[in-house]
C-alpha atoms as a PDB file:
ATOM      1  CA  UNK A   1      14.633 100.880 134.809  1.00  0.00           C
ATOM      2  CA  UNK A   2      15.652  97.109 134.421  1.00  0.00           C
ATOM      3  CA  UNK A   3      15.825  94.890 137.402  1.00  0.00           C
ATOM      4  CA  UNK A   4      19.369  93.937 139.084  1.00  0.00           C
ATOM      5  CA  UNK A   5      20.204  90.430 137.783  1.00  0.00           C
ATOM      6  CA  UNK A   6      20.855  88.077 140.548  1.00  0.00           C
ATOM      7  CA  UNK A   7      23.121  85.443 139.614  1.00  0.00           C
ATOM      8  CA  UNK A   8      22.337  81.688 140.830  1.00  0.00           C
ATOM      9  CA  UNK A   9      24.896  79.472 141.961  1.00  0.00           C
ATOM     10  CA  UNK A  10      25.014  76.006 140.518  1.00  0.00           C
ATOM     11  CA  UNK A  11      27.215  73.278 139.541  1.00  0.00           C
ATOM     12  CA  UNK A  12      28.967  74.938 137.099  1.00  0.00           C
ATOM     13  CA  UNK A  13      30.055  77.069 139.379  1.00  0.00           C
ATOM     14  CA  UNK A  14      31.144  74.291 141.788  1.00  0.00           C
ATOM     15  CA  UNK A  15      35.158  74.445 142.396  1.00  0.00           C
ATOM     16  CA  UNK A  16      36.316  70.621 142.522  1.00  0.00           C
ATOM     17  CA  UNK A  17      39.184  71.429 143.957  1.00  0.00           C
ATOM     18  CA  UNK A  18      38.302  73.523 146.961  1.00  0.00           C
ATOM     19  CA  UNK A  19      35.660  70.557 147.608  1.00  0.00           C
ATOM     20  CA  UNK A  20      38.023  68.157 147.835  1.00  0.00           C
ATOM     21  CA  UNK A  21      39.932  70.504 150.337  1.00  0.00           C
ATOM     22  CA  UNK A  22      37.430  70.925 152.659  1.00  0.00           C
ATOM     23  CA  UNK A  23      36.633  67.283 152.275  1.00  0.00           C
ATOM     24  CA  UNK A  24      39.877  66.472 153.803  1.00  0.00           C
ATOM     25  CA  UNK A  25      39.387  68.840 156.771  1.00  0.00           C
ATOM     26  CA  UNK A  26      36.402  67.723 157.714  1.00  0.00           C
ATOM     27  CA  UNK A  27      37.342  63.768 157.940  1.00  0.00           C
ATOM     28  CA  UNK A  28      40.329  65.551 160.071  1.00  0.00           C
ATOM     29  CA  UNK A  29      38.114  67.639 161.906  1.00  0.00           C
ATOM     30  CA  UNK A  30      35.497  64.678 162.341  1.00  0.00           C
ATOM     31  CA  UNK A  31      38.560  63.342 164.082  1.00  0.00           C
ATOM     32  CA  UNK A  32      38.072  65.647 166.926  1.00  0.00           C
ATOM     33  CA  UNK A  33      34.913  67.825 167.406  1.00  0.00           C
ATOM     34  CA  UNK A  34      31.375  66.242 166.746  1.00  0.00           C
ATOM     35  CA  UNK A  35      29.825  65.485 163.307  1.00  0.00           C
ATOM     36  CA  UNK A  36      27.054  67.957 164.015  1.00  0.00           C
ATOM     37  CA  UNK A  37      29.289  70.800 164.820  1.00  0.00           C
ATOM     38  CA  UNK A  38      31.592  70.093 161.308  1.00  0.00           C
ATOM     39  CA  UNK A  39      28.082  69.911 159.551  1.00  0.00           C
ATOM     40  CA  UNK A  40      27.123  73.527 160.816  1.00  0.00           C
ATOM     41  CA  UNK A  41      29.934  74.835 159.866  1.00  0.00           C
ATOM     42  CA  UNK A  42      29.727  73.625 156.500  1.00  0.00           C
ATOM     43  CA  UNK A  43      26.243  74.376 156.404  1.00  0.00           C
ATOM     44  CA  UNK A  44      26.933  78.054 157.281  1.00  0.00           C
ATOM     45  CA  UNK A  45      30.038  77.828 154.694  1.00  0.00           C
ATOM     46  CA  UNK A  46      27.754  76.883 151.843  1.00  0.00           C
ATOM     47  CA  UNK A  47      25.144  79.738 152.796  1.00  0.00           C
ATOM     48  CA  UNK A  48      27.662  82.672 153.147  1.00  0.00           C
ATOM     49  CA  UNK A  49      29.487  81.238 149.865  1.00  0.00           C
ATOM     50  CA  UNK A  50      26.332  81.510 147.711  1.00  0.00           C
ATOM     51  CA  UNK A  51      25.310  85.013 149.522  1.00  0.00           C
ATOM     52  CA  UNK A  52      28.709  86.600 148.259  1.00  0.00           C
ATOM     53  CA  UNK A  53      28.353  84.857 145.021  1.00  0.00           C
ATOM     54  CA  UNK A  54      25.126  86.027 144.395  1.00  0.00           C
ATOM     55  CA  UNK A  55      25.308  89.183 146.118  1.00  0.00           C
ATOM     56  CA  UNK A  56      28.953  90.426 145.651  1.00  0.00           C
ATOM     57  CA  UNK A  57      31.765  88.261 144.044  1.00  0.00           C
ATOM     58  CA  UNK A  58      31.508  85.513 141.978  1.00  0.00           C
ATOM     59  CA  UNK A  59      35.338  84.542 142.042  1.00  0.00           C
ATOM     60  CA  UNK A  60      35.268  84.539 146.231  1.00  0.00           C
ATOM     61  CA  UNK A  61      31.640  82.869 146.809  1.00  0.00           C
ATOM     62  CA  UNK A  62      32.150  80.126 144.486  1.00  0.00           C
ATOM     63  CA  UNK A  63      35.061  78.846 146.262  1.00  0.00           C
ATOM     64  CA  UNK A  64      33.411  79.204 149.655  1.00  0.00           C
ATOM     65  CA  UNK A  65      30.621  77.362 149.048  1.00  0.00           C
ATOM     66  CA  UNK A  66      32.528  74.505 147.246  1.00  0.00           C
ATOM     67  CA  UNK A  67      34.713  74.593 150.420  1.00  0.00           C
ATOM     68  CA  UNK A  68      31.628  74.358 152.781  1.00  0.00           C
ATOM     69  CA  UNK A  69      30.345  71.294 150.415  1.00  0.00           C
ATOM     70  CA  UNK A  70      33.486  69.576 151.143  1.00  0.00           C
ATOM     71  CA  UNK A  71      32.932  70.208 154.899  1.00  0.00           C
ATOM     72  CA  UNK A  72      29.319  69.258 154.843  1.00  0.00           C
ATOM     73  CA  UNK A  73      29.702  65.884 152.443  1.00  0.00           C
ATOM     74  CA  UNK A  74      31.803  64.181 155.050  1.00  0.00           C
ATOM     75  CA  UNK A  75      29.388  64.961 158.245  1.00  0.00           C
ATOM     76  CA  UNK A  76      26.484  64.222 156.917  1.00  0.00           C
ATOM     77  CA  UNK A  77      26.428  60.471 157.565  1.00  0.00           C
ATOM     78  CA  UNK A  78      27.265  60.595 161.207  1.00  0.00           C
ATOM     79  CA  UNK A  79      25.283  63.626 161.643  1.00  0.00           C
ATOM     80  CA  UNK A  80      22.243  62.080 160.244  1.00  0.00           C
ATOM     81  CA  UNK A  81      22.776  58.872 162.274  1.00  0.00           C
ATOM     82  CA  UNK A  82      23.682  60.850 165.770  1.00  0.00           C
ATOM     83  CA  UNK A  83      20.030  62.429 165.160  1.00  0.00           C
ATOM     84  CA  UNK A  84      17.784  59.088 164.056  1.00  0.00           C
ATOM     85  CA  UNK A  85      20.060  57.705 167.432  1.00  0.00           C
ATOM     86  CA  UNK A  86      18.935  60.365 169.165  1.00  0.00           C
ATOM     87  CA  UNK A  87      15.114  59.447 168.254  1.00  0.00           C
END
């Protein structure tokens, strides 16, 4: 009995264009709500994403996880500065 494959997610499986899209909501939602909260959510974007890719559907967890990349990209800068200022 063979093994169940278990697909990896990687950058050909990255959708540009939901990227971009949740690039722009996070420099909107960066506008409002702190940079660690936007990263989290991007974080936790990017983890469920590749968990339904790999797990379930391709088509729907390759779009959430380029979605929570876009979030994430954005916060990262002030996110990591807000911590080393917190040092």
């Amino acid at each position: 009995m063979s093994e169940p494959r278990i697909r990896a997610f990687c950058e050909r499986n990255l959708r540009w264009r939901w990227a971009l899209l949740g690039g722009v909501c996070s420099i909107g939602a960066l506008q409002g709500v702190t940079p660690i909260r936007v990263a989290v959510v991007g974080a936790w974007l990017i983890l469920l994403g590749i968990a339904v890719f790999s797990l379930l559907h391709r088509p729907i967890g390759a779009p959430v996880a380029s979605f929570g990349l876009g979030v994430l990209t954005p916060a990262a800068v002030p996110t990591a500065l807000d911590l080393l200022d917190s040092l």
